[in-house]
C-alpha atoms as a PDB file:
ATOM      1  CA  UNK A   1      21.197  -3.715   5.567  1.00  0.00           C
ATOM      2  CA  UNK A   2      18.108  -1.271   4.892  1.00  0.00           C
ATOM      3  CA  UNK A   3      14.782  -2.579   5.761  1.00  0.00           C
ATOM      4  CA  UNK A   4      11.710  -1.116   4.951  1.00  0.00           C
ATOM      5  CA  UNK A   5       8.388  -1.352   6.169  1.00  0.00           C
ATOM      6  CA  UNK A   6       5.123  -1.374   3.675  1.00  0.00           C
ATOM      7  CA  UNK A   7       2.053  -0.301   6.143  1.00  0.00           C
ATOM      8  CA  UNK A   8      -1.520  -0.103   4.707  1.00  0.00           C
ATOM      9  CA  UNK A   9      -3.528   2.153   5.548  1.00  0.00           C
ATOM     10  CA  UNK A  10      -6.335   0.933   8.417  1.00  0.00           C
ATOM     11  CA  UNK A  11      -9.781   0.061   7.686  1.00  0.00           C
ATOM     12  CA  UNK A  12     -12.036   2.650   5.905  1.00  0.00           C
ATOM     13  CA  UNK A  13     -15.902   3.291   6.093  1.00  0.00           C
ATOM     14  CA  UNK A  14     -15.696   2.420   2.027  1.00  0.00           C
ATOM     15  CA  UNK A  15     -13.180  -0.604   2.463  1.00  0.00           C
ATOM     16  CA  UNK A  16     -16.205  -1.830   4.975  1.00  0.00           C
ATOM     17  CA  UNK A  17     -19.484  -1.601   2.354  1.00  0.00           C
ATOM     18  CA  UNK A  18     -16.663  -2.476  -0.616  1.00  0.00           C
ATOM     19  CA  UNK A  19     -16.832   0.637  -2.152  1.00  0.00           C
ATOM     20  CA  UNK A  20     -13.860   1.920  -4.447  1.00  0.00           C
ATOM     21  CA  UNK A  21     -11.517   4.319  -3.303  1.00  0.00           C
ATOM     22  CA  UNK A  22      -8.822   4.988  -5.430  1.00  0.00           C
ATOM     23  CA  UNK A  23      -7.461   8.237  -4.741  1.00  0.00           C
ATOM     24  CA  UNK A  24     -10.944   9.794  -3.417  1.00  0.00           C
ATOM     25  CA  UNK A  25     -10.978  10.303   0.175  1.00  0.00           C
ATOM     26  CA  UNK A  26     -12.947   8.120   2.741  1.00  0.00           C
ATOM     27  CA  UNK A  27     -12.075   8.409   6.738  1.00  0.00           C
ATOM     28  CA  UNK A  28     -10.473   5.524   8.528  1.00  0.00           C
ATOM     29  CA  UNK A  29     -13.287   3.286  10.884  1.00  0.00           C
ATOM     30  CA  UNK A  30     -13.117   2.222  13.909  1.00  0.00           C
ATOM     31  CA  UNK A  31     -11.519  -0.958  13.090  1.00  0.00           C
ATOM     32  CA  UNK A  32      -9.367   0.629  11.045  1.00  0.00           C
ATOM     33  CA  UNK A  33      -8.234   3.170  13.944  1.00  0.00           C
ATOM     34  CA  UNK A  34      -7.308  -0.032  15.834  1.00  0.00           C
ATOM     35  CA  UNK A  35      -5.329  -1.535  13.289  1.00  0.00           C
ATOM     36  CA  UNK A  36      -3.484   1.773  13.579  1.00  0.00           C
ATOM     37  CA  UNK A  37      -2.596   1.749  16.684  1.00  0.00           C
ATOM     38  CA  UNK A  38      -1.530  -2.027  16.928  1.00  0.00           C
ATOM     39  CA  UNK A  39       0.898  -1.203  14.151  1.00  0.00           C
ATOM     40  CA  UNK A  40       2.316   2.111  15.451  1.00  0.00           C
ATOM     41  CA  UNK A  41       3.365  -0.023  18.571  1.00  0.00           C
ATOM     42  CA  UNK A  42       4.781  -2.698  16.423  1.00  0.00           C
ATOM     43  CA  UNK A  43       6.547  -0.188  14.313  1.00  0.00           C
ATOM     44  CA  UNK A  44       8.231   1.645  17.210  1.00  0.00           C
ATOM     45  CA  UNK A  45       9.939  -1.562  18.331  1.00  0.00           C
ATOM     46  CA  UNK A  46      11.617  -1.813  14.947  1.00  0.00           C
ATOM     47  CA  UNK A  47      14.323   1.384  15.159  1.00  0.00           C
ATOM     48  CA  UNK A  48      12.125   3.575  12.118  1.00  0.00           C
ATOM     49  CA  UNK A  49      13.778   6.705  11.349  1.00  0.00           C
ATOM     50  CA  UNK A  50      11.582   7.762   8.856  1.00  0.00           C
ATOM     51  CA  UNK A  51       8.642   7.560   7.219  1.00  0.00           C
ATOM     52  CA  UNK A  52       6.935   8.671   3.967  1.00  0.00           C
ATOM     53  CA  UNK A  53       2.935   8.355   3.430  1.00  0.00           C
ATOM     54  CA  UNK A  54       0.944   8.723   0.907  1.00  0.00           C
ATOM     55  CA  UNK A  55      -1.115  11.932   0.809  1.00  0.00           C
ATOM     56  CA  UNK A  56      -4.803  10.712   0.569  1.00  0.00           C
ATOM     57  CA  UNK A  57      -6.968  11.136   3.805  1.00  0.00           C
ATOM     58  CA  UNK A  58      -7.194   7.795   5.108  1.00  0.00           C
ATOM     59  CA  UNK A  59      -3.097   7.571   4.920  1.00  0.00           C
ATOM     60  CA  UNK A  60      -2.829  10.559   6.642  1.00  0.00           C
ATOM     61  CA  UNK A  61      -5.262   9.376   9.611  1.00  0.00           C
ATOM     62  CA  UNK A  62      -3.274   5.904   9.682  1.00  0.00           C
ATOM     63  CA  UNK A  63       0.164   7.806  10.157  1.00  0.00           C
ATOM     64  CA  UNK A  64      -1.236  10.560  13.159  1.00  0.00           C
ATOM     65  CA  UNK A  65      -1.975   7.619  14.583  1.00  0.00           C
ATOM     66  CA  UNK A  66       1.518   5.405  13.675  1.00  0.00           C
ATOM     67  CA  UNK A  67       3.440   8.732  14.850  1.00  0.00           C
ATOM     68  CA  UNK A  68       1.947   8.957  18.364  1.00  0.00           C
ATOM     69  CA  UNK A  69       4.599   5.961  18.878  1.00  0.00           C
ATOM     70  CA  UNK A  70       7.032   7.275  16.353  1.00  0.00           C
ATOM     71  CA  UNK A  71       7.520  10.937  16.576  1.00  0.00           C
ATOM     72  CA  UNK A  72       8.523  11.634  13.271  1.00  0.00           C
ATOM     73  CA  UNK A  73       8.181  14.257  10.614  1.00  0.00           C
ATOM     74  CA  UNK A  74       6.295  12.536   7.861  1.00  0.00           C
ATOM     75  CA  UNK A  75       7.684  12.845   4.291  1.00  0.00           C
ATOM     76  CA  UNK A  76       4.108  13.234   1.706  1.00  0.00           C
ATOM     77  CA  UNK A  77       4.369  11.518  -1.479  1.00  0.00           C
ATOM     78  CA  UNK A  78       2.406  11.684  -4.569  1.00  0.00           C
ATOM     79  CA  UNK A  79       3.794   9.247  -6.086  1.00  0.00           C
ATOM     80  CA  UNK A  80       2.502   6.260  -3.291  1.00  0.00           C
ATOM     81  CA  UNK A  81      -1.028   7.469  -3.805  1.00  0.00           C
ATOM     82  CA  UNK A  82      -3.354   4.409  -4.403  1.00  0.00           C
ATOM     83  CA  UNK A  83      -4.248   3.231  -8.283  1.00  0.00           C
ATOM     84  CA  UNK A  84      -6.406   5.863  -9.929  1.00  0.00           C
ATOM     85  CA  UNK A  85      -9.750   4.007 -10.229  1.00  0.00           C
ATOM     86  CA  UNK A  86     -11.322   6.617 -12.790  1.00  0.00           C
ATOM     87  CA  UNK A  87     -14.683   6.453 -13.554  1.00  0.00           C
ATOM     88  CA  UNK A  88     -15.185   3.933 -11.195  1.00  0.00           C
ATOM     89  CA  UNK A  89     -14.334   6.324  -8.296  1.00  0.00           C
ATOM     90  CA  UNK A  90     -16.788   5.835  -5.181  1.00  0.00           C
ATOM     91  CA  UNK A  91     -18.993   3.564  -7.026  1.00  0.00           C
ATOM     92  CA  UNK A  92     -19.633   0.113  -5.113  1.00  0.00           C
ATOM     93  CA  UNK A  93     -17.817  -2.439  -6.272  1.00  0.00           C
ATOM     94  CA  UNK A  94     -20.922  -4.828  -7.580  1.00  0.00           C
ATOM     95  CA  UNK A  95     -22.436  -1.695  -9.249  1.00  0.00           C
ATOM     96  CA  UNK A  96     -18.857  -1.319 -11.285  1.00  0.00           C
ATOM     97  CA  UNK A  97     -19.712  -4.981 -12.850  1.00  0.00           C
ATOM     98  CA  UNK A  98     -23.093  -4.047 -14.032  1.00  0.00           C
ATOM     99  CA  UNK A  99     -23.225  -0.752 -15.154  1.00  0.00           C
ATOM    100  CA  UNK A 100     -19.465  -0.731 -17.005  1.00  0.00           C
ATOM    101  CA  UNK A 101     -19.958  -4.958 -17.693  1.00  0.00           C
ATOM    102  CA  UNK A 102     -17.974  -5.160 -20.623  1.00  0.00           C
ATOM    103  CA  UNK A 103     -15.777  -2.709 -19.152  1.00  0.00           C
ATOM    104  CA  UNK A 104     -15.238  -4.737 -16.365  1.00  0.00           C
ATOM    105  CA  UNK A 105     -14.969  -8.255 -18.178  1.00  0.00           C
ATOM    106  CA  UNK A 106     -12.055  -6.973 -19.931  1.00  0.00           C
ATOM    107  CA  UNK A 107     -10.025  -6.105 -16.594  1.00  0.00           C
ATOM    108  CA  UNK A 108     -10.818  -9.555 -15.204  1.00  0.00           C
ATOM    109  CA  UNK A 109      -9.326 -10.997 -18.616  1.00  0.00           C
ATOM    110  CA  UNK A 110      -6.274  -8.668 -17.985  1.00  0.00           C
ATOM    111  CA  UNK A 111      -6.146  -7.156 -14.566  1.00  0.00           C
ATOM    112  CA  UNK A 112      -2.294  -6.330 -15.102  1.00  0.00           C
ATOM    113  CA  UNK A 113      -1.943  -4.266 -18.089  1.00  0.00           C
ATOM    114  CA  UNK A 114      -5.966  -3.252 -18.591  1.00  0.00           C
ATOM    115  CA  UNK A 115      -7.063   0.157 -17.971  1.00  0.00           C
ATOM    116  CA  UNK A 116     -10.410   0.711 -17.502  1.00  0.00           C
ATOM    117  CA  UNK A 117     -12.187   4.318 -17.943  1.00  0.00           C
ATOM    118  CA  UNK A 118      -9.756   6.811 -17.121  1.00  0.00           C
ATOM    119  CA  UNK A 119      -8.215   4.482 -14.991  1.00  0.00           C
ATOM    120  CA  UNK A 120      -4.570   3.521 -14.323  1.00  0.00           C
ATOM    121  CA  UNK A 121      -2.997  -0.136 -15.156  1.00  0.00           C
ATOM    122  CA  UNK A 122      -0.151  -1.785 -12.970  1.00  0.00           C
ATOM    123  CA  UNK A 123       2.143  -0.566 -15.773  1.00  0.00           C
ATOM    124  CA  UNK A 124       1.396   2.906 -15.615  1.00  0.00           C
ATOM    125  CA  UNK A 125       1.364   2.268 -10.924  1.00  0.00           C
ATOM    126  CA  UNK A 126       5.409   0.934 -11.744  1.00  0.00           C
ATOM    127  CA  UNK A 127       5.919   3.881 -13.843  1.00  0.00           C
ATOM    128  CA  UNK A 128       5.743   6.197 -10.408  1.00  0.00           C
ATOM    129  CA  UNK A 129       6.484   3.741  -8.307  1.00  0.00           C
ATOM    130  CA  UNK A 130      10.292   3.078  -9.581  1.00  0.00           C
ATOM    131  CA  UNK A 131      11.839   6.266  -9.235  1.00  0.00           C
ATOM    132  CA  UNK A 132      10.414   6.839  -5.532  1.00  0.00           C
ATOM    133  CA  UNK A 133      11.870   3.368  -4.326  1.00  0.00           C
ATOM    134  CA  UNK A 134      14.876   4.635  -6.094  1.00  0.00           C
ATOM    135  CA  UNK A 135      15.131   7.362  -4.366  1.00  0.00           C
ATOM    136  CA  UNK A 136      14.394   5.607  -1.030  1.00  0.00           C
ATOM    137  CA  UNK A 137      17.217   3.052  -1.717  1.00  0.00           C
ATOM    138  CA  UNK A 138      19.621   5.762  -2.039  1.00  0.00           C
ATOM    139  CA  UNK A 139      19.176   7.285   1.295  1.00  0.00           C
ATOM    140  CA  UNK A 140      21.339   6.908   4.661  1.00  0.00           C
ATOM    141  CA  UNK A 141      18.459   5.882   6.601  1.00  0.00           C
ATOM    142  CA  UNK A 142      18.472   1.555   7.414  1.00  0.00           C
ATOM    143  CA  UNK A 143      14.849   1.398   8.567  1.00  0.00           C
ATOM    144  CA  UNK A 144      12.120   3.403   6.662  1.00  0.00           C
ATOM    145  CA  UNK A 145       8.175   2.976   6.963  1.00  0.00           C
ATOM    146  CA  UNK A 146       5.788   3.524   3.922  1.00  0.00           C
ATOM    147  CA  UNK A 147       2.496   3.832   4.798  1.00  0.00           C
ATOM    148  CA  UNK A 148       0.652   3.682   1.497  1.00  0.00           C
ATOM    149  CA  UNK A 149      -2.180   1.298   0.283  1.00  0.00           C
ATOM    150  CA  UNK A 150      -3.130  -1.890  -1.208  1.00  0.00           C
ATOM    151  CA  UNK A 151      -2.400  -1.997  -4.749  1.00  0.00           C
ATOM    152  CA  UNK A 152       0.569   0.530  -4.542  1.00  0.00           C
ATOM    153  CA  UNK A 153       2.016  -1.014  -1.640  1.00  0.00           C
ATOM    154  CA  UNK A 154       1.415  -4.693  -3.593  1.00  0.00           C
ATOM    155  CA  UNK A 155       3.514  -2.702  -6.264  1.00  0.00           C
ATOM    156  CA  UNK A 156       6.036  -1.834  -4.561  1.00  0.00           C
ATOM    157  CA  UNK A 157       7.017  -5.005  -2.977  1.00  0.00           C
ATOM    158  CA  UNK A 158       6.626  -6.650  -6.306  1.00  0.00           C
ATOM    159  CA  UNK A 159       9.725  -4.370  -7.477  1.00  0.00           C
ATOM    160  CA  UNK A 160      11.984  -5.052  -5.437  1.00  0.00           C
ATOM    161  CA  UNK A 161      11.389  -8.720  -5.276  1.00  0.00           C
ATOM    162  CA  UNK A 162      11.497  -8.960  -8.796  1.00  0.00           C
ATOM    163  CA  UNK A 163       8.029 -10.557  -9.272  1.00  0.00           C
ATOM    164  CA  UNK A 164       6.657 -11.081 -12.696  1.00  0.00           C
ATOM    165  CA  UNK A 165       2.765  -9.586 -13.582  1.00  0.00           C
ATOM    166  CA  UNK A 166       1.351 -12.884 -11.975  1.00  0.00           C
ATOM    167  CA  UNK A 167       3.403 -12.867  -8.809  1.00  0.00           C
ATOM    168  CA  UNK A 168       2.451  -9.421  -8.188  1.00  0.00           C
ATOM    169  CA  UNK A 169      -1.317 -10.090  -8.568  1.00  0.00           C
ATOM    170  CA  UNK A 170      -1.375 -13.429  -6.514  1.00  0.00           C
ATOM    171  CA  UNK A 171      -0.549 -11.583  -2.891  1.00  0.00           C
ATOM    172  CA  UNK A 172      -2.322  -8.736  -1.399  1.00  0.00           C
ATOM    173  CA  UNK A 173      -2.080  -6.893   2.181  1.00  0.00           C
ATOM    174  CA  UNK A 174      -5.126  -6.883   4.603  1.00  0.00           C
ATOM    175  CA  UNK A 175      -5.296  -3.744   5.837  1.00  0.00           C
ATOM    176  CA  UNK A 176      -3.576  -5.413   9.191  1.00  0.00           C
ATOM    177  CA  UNK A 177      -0.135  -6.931   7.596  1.00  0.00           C
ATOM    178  CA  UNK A 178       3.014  -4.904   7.305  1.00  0.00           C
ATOM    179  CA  UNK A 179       5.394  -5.980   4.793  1.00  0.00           C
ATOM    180  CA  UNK A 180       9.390  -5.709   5.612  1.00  0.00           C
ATOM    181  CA  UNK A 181      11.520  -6.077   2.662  1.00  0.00           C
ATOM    182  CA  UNK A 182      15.224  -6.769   3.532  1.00  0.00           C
ATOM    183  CA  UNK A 183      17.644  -5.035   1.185  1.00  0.00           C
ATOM    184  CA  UNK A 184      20.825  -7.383   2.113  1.00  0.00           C
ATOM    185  CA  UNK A 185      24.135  -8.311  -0.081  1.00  0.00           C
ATOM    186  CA  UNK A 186      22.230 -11.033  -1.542  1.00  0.00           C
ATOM    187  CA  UNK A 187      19.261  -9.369  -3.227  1.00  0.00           C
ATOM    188  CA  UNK A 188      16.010  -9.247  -0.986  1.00  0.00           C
ATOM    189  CA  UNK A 189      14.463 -11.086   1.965  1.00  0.00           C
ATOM    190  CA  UNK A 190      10.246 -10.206   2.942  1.00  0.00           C
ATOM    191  CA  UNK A 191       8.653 -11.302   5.902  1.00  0.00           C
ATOM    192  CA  UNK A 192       5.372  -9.708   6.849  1.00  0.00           C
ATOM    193  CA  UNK A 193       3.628  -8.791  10.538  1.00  0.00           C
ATOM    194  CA  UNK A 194      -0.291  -9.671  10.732  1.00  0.00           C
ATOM    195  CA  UNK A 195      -1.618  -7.704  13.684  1.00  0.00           C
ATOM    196  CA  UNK A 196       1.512  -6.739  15.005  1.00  0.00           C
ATOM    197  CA  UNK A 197       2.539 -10.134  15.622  1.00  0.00           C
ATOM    198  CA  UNK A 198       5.413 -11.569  13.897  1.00  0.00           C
ATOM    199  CA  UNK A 199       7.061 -11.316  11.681  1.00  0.00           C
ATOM    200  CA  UNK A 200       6.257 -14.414   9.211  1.00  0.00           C
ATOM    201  CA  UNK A 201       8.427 -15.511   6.186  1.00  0.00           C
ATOM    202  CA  UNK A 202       7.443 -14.334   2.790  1.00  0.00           C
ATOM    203  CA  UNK A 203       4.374 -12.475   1.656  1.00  0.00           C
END
């Protein structure tokens, strides 16, 4: 059975005053430095032998701190960077609404398959996503961590559970919850940790 282990990153100074990320840098808070830690102990009670992270700043802060109880080499992966906001890049999220309204309207209608300026969609998030879990399927290692974000990370899981384009848009992970998805004889099992504690069945 291989397991693996979907971290978000912690809590950043932008996830705080809900400004958009994407894949612009913003440091990890103090909250977020916390939530961290609780999940580097959790993970090194659960055998990990390796993990890959995403190569944005606040990633990189949440695995130093993950790997204090880990001591791994850390694989860097474009390809689990967060969903390419665009235009909309380090703009607050209620400014987004009002100076791109229309803009923004038409992702509400279709938040799966709508791109908004020289943003990505879920479709084209799959489109990376896919070969890297691929390629993590295929390897020796049983337990693997992923410490990525929120909307890639929601992508992820959604592939290998098989969850159609509303399924994948009705969870999301608080920066606190790690996902485990169970690759076993049967297809998949997910449980998920919230603040180290579990884990909990389903998402």
């Amino acid at each position: 059975m291989k397991q693996l282990y979907f971290v978000r990153h912690g809590q950043t100074e932008w996830n705080a005053i809900r400004r958009m990320q994407g894949q612009w840098n913003s440091d990890l808070s103090e909250v977020g430095k916390q939530q961290a830690e609780v999940n580097g102990k959790l993970l090194s009670s659960l055998n990990i032998e390796t993990m890959f992270v995403s190569p944005l700043d606040r990633t990189r802060q949440t695995a130093e701190i993950i790997n204090r109880h880990l001591k791994l080499t850390p694989s860097y992966d474009d390809r689990i960077m967060e969903w390419d906001c665009g235009d909309w890049s380090g703009q607050m999220y209620e400014e987004v609404s009002v100076k791109w309204a229309d803009e923004w309207q038409a992702l509400q209608a279709d938040r799966f398959n709508y791109r908004g300026p020289n943003c990505e969609n879920y479709p084209d998030m799959f489109a990376r996503a896919i070969p890297f879990l691929e390629e993590i399927q295929a390897r020796d290692e049983k337990n693997i961590a992923i410490i990525s974000h929120g909307m890639i990370g929601r992508v992820m899981v959604s592939q290998l559970l098989d969850y159609d384009e509303q399924q994948t848009l009705d969870f999301h992970q608080p920066n606190d919850v790690v996902f485990r998805v169970s690759l076993v004889s049967s297809g998949t099992e997910v449980c998920h940790f919230v603040k180290g504690e579990g884990p909990f069945a389903g998402v």
